[in-house]
Protein backbone atom coordinates (compact mmCIF):
# COMPACT_ATOMS: atom_id res chain seq x y z
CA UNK A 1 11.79 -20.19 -7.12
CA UNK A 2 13.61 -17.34 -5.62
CA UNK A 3 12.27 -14.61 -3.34
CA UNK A 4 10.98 -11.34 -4.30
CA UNK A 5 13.41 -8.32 -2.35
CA UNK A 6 11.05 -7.27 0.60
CA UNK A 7 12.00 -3.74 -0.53
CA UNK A 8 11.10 -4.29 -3.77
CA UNK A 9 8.10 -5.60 -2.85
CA UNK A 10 7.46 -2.81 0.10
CA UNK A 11 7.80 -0.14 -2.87
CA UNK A 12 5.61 -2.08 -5.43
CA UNK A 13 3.02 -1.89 -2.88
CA UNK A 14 3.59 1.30 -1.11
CA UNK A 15 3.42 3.02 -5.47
CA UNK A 16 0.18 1.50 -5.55
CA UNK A 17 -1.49 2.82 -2.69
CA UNK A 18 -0.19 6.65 -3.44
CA UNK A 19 -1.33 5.87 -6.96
CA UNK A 20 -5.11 4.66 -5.99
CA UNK A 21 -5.31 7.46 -3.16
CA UNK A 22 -4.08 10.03 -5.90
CA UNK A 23 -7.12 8.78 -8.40
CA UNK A 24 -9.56 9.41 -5.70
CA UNK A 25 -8.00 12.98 -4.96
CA UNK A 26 -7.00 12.38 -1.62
CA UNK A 27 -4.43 14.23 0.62
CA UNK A 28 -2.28 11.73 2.49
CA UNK A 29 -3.20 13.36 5.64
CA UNK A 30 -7.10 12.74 4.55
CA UNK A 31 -6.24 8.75 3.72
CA UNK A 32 -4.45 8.81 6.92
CA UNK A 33 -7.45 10.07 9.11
CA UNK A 34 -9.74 7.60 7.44
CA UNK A 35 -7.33 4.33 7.69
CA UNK A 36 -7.18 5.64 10.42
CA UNK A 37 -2.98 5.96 10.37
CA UNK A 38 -0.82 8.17 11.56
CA UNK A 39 0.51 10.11 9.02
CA UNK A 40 3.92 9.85 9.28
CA UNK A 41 3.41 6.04 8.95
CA UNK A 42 1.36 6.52 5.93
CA UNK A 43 4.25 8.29 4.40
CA UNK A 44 6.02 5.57 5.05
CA UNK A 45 4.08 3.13 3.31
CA UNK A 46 3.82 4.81 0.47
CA UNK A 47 7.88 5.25 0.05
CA UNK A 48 8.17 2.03 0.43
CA UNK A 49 10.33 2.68 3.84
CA UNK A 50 8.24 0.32 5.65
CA UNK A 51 6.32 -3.13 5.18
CA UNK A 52 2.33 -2.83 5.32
CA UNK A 53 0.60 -6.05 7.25
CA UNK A 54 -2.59 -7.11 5.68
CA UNK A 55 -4.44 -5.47 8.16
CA UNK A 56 -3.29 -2.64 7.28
CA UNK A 57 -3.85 -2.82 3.85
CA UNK A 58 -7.18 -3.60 4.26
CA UNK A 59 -7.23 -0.77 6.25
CA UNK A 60 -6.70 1.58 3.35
CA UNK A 61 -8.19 -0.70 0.35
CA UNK A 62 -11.66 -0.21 2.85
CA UNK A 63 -11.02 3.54 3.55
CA UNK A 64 -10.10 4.29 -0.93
CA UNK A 65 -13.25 1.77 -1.32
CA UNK A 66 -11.00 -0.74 -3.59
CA UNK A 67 -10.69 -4.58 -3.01
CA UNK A 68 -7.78 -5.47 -1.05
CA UNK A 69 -6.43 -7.17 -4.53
CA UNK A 70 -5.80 -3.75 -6.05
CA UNK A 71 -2.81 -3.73 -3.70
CA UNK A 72 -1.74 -7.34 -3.27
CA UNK A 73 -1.46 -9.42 -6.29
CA UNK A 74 1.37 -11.73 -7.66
CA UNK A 75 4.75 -10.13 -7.83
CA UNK A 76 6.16 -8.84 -11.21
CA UNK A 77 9.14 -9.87 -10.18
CA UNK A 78 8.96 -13.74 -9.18
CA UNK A 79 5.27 -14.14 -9.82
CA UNK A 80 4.44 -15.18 -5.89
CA UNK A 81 2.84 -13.26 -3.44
């Protein structure tokens, strides 16, 4: 089965974090302090610029109060995580 594009993937991911931190009306800079991130990496996150680790993820799915899953599921494009 082929491989999903990391930047694909990066962007899929980075959509849904803006996306869940824009439903619970916060400022990056506020999601940032309570990650805790800097914000500049934050930014890049959410564009998709950079890769996220899971620890990071978690980071944020603990800080919007979501499960970890809202970010990290299969992939629409190959159906793999």
């Amino acid at each position: 089965m082929p491989e999903c594009p990391r930047f694909e993937l990066n962007q899929q991911i980075g959509r849904r974090i803006r996306t869940a931190r824009e439903c619970r009306q916060l400022t990056p800079e506020e999601l940032a302090a309570a990650a805790p991130f800097s914000l500049p990496r934050l930014r890049r996150i959410e564009a998709g610029a950079e890769p996220a680790d899971v620890v990071e993820i978690e980071r944020i799915a603990i800080a919007l109060r979501l499960p970890i899953s809202q970010f990290i599921d299969r992939c629409r494009l190959c159906g793999e995580l």
